[in-house]
C-alpha atoms as a PDB file:
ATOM      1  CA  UNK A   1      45.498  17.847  -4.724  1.00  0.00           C
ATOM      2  CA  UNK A   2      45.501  21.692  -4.896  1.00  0.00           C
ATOM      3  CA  UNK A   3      41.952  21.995  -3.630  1.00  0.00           C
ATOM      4  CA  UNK A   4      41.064  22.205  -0.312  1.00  0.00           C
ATOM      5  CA  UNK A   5      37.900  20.740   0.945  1.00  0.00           C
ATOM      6  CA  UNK A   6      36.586  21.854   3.795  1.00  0.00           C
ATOM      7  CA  UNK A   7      34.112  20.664   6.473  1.00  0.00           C
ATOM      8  CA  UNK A   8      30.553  20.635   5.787  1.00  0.00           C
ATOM      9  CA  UNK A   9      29.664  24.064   8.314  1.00  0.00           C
ATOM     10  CA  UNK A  10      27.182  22.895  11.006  1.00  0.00           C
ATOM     11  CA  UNK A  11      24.641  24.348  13.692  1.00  0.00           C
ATOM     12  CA  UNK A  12      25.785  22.167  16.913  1.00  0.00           C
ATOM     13  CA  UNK A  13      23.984  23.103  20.334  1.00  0.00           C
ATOM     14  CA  UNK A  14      25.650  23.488  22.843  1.00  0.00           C
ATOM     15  CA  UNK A  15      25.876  20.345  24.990  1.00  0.00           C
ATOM     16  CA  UNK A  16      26.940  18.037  21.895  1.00  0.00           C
ATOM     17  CA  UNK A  17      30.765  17.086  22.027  1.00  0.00           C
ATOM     18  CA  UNK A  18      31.909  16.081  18.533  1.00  0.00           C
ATOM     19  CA  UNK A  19      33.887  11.986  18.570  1.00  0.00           C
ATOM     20  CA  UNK A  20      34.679  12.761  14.916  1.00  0.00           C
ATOM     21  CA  UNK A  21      34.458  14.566  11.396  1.00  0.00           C
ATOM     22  CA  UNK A  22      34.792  13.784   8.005  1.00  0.00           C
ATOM     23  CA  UNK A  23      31.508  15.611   6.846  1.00  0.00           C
ATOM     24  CA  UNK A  24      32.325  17.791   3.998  1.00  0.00           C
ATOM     25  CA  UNK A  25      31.090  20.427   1.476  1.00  0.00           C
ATOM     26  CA  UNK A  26      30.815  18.244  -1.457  1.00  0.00           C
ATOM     27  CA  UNK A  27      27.482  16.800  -2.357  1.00  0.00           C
ATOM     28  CA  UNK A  28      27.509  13.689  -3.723  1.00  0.00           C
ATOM     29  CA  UNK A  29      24.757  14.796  -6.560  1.00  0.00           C
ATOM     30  CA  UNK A  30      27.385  16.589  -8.542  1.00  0.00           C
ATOM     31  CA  UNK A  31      29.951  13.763  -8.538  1.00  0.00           C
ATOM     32  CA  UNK A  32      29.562  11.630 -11.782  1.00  0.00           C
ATOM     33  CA  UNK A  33      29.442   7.878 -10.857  1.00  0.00           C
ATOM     34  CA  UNK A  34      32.941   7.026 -12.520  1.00  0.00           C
ATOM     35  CA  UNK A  35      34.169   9.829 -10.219  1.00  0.00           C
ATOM     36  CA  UNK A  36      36.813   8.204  -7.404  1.00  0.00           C
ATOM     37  CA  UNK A  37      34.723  11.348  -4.745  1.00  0.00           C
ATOM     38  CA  UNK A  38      32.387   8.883  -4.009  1.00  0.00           C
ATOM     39  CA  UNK A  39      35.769   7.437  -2.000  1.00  0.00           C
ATOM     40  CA  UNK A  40      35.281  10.228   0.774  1.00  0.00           C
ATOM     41  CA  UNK A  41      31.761   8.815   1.645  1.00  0.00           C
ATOM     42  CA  UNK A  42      32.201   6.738   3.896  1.00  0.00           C
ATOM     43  CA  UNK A  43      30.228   5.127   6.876  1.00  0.00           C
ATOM     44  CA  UNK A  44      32.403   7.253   9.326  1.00  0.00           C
ATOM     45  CA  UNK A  45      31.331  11.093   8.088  1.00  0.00           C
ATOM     46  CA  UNK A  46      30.444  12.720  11.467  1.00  0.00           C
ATOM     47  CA  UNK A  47      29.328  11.325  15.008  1.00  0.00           C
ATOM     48  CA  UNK A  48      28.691  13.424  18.410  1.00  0.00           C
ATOM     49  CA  UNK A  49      27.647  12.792  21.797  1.00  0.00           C
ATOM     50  CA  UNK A  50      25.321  14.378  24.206  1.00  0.00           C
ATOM     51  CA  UNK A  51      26.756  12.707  27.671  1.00  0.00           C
ATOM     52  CA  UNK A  52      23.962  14.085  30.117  1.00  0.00           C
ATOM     53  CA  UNK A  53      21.442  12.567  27.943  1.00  0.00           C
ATOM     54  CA  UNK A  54      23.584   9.742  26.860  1.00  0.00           C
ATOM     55  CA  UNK A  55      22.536  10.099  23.460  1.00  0.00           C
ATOM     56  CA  UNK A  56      24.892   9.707  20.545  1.00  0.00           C
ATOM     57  CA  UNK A  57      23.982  10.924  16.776  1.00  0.00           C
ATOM     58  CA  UNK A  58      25.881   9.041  13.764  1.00  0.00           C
ATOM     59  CA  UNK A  59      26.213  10.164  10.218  1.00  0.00           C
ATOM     60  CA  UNK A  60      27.366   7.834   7.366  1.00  0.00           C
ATOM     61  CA  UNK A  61      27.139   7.082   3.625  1.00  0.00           C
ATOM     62  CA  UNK A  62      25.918   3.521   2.973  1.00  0.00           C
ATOM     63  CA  UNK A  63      26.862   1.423   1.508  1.00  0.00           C
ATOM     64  CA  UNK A  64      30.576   3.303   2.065  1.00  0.00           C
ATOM     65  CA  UNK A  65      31.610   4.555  -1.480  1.00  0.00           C
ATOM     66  CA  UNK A  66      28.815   3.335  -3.834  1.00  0.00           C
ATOM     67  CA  UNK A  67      27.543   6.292  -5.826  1.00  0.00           C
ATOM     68  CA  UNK A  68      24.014   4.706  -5.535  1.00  0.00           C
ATOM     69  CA  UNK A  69      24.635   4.608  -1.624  1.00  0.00           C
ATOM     70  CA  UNK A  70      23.018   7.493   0.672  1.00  0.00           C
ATOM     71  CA  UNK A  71      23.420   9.445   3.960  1.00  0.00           C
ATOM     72  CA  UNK A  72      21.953   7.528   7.034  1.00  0.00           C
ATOM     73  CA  UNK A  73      21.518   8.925  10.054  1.00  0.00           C
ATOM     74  CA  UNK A  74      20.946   7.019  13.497  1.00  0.00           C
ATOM     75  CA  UNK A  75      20.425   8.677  16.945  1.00  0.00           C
ATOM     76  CA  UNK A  76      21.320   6.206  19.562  1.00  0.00           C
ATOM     77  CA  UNK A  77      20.517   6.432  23.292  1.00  0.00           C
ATOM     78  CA  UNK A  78      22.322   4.000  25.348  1.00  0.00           C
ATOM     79  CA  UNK A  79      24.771   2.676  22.697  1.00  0.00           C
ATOM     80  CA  UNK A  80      21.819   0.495  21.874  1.00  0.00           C
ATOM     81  CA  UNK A  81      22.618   0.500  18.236  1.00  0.00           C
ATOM     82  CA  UNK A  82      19.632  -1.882  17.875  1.00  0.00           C
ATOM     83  CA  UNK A  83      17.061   0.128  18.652  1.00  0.00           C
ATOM     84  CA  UNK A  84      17.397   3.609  17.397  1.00  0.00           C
ATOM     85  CA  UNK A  85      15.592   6.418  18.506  1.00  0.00           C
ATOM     86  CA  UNK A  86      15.581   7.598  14.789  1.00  0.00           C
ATOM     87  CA  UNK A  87      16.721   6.707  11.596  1.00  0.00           C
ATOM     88  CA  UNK A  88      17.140   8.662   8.367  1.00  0.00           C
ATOM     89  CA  UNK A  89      18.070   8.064   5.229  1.00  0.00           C
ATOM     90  CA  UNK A  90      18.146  10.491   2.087  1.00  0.00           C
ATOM     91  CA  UNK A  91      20.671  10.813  -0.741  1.00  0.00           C
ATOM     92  CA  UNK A  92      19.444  14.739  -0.507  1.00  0.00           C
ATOM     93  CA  UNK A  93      22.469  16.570   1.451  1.00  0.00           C
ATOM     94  CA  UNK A  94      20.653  19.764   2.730  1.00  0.00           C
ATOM     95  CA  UNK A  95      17.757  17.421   3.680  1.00  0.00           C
ATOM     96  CA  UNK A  96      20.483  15.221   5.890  1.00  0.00           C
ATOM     97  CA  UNK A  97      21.404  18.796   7.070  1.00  0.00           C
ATOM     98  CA  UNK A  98      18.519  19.844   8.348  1.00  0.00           C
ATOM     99  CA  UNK A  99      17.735  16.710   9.718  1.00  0.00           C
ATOM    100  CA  UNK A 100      21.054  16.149  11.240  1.00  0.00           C
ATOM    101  CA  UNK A 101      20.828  19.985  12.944  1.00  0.00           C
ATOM    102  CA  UNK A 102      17.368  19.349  14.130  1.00  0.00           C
ATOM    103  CA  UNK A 103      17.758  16.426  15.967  1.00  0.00           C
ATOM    104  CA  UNK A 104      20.783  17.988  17.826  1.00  0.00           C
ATOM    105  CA  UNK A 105      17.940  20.412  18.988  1.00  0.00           C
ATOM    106  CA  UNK A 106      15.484  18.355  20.152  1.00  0.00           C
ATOM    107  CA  UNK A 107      17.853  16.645  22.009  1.00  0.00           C
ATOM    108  CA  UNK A 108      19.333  19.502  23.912  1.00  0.00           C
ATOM    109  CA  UNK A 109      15.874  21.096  24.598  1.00  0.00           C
ATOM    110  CA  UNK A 110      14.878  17.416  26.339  1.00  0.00           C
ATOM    111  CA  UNK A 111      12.205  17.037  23.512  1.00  0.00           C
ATOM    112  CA  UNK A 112      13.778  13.565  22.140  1.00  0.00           C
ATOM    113  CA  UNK A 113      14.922  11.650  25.338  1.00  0.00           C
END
């Protein structure tokens, strides 16, 4: 494949370290169903850590590959995966964005704890 994709550009405060990052430019409203893009969304598209607040944020596309899937976002405290602090879903990429950025932020500036 000739074109490059690149990573999906993000606002990360400082105190975030990132585990992983698959999070990129494309937005899954201009791929046509048949398209085999929707194989890049997975459940694994980006996941950080805040260790002094033991907080981890986790970014996915659910169900992984189905064009009628969308972004879900979960911001775990404790690795307590079953009780999330927050949970997002939208099929709207800027709004997962935003939403993804903002968290981040409330996180570092001890509003979410």
């Amino acid at each position: 494949m000739k074109n490059k994709l690149k990573l999906q550009p993000l606002r990360i405060p400082s105190g975030w370290e990132v585990t992983y990052n698959t999070f990129l430019e494309i937005d899954p409203s201009n791929i046509k169903q048949d398209e085999e893009w929707f194989m890049i969304f997975t459940e694994s598209l980006f996941q950080a850590i805040h260790k002094s607040r033991n907080i981890l944020i986790d970014l996915g596309w659910y169900p992984e590959g189905d064009p009628k899937g969308n972004f879900g976002i979960e911001l775990i405290k404790n690795y307590e995966w079953e009780k999330p602090l927050e949970s997002i879903n939208s099929k709207d990429k800027d709004e997962i964005i935003e939403k993804l950025e903002l968290l981040m932020l409330m996180v570092e500036e001890g509003d979410i704890r």
